[in-house]
N, C-alpha and C. Protein backbone atom coordinates (compact mmCIF):
# COMPACT_ATOMS: atom_id res chain seq x y z
N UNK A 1 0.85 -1.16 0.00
CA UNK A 1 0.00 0.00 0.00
C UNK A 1 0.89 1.22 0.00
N UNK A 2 0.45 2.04 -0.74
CA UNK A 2 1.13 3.10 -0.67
C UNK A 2 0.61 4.50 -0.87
N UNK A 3 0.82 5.74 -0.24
CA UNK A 3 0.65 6.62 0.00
C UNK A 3 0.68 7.91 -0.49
N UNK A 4 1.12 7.71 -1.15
CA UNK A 4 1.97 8.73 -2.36
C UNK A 4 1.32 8.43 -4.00
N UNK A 5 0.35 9.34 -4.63
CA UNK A 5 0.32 8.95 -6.01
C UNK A 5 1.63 9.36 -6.97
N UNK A 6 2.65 9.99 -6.72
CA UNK A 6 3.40 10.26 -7.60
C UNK A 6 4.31 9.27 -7.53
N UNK A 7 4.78 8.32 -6.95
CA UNK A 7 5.87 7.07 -6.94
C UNK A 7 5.10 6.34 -8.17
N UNK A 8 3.91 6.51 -8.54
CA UNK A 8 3.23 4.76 -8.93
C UNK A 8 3.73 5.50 -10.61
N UNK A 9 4.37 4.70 -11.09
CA UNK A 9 4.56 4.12 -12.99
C UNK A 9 3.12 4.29 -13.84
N UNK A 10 2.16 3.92 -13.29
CA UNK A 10 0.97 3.59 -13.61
C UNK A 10 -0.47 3.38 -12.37
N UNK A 11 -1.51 3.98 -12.74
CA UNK A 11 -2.39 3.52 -11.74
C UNK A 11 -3.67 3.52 -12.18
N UNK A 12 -4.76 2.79 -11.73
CA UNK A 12 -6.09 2.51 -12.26
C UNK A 12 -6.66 2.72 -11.13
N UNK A 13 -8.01 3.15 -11.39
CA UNK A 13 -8.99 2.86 -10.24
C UNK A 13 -9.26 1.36 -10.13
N UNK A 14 -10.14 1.22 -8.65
CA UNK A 14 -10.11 0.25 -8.48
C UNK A 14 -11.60 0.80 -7.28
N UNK A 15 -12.42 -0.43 -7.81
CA UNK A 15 -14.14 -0.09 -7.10
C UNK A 15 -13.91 -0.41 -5.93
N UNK A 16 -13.60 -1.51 -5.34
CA UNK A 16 -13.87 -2.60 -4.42
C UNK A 16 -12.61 -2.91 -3.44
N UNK A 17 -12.79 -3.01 -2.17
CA UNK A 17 -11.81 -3.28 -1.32
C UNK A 17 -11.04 -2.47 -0.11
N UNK A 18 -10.93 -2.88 0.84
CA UNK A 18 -10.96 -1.81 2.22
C UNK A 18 -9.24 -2.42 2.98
N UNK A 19 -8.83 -1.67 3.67
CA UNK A 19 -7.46 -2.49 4.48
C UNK A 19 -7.62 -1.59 5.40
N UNK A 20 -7.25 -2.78 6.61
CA UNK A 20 -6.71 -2.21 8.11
C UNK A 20 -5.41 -2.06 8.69
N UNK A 21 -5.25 -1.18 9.23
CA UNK A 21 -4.16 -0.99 9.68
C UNK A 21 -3.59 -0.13 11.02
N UNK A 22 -3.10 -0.34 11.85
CA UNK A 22 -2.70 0.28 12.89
C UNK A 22 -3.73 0.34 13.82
N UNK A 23 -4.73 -0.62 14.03
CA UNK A 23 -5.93 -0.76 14.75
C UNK A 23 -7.09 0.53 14.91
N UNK A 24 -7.11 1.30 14.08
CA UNK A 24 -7.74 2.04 14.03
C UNK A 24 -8.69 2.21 12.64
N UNK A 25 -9.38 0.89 12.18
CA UNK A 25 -10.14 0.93 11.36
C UNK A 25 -9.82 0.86 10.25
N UNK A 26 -10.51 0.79 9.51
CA UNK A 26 -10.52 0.55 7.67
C UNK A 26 -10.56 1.41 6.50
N UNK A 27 -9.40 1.79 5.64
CA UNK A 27 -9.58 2.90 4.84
C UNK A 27 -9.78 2.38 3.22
N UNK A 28 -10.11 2.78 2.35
CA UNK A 28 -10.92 2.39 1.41
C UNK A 28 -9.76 2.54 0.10
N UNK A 29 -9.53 1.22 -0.24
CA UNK A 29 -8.74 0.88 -1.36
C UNK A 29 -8.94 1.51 -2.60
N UNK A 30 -8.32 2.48 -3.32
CA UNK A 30 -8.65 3.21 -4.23
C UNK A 30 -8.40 2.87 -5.26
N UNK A 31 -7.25 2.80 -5.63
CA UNK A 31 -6.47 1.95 -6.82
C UNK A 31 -5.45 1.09 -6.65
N UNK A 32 -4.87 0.74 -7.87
CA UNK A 32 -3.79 -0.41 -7.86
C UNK A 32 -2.95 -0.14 -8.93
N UNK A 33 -1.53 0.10 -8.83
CA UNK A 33 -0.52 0.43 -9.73
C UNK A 33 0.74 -0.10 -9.63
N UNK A 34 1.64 0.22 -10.59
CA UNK A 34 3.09 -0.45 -10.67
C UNK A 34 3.55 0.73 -9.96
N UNK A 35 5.11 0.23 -9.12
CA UNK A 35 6.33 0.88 -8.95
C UNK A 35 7.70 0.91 -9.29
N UNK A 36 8.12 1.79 -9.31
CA UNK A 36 9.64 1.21 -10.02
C UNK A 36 10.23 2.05 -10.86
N UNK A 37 11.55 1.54 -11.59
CA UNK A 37 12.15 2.34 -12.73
C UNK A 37 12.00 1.94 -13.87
N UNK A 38 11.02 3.05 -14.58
CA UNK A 38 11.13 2.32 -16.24
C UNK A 38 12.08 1.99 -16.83
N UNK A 39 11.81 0.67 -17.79
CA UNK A 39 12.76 -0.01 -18.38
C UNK A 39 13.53 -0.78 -17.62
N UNK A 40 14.07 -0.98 -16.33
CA UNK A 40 15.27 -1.74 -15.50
C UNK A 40 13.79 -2.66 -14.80
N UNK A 41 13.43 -1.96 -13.79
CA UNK A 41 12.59 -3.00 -12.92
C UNK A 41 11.06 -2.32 -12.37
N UNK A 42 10.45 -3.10 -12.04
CA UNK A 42 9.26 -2.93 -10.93
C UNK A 42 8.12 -3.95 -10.53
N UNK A 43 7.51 -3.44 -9.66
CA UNK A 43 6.78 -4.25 -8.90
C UNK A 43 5.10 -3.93 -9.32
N UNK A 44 4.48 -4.95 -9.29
CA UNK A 44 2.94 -4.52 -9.94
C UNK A 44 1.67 -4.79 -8.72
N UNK A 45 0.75 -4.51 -8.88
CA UNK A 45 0.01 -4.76 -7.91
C UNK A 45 -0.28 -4.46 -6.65
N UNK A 46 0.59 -2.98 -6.82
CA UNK A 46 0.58 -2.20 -5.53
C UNK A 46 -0.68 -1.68 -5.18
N UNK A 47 -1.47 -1.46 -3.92
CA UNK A 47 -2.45 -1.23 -3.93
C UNK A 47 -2.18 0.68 -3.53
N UNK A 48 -2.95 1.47 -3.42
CA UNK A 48 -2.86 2.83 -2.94
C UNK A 48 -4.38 2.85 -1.89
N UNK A 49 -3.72 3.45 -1.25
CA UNK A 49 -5.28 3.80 0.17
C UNK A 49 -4.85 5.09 0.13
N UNK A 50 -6.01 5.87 0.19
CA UNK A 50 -5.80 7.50 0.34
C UNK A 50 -5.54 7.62 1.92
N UNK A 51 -4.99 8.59 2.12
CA UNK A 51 -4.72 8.98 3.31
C UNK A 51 -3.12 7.90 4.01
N UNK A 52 -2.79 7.14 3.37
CA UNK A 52 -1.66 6.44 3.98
C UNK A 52 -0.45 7.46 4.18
N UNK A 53 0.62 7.28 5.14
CA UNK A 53 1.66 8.31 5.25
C UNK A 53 2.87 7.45 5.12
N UNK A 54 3.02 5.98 4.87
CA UNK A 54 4.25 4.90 4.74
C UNK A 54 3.72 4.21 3.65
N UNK A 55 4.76 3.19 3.53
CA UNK A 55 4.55 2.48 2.37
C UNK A 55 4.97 0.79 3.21
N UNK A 56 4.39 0.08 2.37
CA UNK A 56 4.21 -1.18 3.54
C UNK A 56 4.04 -2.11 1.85
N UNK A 57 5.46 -3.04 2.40
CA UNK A 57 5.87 -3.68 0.81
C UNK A 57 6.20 -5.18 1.31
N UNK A 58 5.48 -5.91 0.75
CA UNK A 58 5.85 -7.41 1.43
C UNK A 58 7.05 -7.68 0.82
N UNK A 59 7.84 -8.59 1.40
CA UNK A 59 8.90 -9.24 1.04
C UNK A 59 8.70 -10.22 -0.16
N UNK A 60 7.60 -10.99 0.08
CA UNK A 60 7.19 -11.97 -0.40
C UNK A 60 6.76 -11.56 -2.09
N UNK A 61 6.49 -10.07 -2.13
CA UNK A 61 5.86 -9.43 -3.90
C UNK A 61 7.04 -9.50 -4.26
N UNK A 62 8.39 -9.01 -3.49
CA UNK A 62 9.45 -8.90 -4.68
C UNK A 62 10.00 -10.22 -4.99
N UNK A 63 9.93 -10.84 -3.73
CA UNK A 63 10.81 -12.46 -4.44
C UNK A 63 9.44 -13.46 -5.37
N UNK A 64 8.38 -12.80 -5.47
CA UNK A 64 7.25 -13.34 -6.35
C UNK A 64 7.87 -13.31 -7.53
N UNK A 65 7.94 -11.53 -7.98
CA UNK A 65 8.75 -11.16 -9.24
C UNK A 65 10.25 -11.43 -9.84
N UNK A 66 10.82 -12.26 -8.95
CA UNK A 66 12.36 -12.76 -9.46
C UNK A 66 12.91 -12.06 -8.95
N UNK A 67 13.14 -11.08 -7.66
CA UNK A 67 14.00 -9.91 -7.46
C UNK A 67 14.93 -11.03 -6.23
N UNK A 68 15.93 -10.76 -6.14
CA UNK A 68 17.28 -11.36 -5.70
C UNK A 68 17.00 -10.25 -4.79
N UNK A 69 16.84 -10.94 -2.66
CA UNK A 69 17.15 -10.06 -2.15
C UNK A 69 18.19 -10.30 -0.67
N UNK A 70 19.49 -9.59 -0.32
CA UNK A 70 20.59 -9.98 0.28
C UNK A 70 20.24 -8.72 1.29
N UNK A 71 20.67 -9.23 2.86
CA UNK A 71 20.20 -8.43 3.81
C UNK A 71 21.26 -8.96 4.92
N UNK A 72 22.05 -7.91 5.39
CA UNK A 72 22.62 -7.96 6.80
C UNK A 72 22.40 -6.49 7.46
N UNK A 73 22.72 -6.90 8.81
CA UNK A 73 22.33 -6.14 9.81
C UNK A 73 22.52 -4.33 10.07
N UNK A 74 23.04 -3.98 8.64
CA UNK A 74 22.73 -2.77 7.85
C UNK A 74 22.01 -1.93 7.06
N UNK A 75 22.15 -3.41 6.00
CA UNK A 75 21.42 -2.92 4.69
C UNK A 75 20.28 -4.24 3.94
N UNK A 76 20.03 -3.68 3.09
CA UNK A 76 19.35 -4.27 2.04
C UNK A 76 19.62 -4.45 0.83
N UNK A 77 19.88 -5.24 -0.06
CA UNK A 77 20.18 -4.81 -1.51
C UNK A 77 18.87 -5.80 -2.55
N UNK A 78 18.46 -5.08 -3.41
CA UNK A 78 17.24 -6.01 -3.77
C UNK A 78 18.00 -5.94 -5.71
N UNK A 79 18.11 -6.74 -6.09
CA UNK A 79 18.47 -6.92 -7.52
C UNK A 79 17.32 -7.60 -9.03
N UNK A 80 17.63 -7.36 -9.40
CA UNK A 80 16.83 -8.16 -10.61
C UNK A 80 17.63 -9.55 -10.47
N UNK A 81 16.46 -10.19 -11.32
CA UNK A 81 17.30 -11.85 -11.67
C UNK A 81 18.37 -12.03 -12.70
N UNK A 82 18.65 -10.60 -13.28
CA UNK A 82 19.79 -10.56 -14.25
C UNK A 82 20.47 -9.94 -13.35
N UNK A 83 20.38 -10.04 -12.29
CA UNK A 83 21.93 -9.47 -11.37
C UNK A 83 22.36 -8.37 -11.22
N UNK A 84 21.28 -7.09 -12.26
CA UNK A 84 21.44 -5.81 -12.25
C UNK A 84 20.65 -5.05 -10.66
N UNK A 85 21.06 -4.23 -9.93
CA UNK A 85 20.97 -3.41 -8.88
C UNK A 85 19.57 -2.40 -9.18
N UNK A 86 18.14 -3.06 -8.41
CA UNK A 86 17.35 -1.94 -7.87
C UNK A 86 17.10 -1.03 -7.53
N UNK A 87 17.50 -1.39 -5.99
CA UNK A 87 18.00 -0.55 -5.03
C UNK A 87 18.74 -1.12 -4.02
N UNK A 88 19.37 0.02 -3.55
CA UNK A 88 20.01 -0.23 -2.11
C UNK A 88 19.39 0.53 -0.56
N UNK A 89 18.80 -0.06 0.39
CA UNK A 89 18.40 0.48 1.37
C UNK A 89 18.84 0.32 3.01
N UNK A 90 18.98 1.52 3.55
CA UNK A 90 19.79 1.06 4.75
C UNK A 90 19.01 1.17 5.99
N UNK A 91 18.91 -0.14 6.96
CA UNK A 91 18.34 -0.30 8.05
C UNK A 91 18.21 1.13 9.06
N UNK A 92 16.96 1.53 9.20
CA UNK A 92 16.93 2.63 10.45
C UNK A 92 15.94 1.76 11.77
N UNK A 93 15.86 2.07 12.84
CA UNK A 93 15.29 1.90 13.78
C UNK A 93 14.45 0.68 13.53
N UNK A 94 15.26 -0.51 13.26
CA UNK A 94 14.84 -2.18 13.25
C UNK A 94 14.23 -2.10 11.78
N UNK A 95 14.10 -1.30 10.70
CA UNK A 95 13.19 -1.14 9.46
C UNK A 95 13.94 -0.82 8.51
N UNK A 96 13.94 -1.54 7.04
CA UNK A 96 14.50 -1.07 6.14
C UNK A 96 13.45 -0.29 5.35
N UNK A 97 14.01 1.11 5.72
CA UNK A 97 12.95 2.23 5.00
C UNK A 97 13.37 2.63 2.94
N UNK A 98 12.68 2.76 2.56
CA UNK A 98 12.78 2.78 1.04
C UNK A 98 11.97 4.43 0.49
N UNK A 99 12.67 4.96 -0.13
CA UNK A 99 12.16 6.21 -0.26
C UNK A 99 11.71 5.97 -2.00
N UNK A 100 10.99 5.51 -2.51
CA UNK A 100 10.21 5.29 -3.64
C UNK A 100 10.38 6.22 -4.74
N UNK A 101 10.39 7.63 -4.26
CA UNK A 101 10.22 8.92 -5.11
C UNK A 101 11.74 8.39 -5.54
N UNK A 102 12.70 8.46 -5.06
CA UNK A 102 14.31 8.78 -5.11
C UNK A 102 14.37 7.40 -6.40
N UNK A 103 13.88 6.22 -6.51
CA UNK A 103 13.76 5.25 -7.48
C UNK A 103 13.82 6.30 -8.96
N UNK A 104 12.70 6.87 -9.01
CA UNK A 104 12.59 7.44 -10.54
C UNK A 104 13.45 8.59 -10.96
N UNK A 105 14.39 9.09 -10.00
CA UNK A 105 15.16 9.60 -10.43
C UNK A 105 16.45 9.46 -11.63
């Protein structure tokens, strides 16, 4: 889910579907779009909830898509299956945070 319409590659509406989070009720699934860098890589099926302020990315979508991902008690490095470099992200406060916008640069 993500928070931000300007990260998404692409986005559609989407009628149907609600997510919870942070125990404070249910916000209403708006659309669903890709992320990523055109041409090298990305991820599809991202959902968007209005009002979100993080981005919340399973582990499990990128190694769905073939992405190669290597992690010690620093960093992150997530690769394509051709061995070419995503991104690189570095552990803050127990979380590897990912700044999305900084991708399409």
């Amino acid at each position: 889910m993500i928070g931000e319409r300007s990260i998404f590659l692409n986005l559609k509406l989407l009628e149907v579907g609600a997510v919870a989070f942070g125990g404070i009720g249910k916000e209403k699934i708006t659309s669903i779009g890709k992320i990523g860098i055109p041409f090298v890589a990305s991820v599809d099926n991202l959902l968007y909830v209005e009002g979100m302020k993080c981005n919340l990315l399973s582990l499990s979508q990128f190694c769905d898509h073939d992405y190669i991902m290597s992690f010690n008690k620093e960093k992150c490095i997530v690769k394509t299956k051709y061995d070419n470099s995503f991104f690189m992200i570095k552990q803050h406060n127990n979380l590897y945070e990912i700044d999305l916008i900084d991708l399409r640069k």
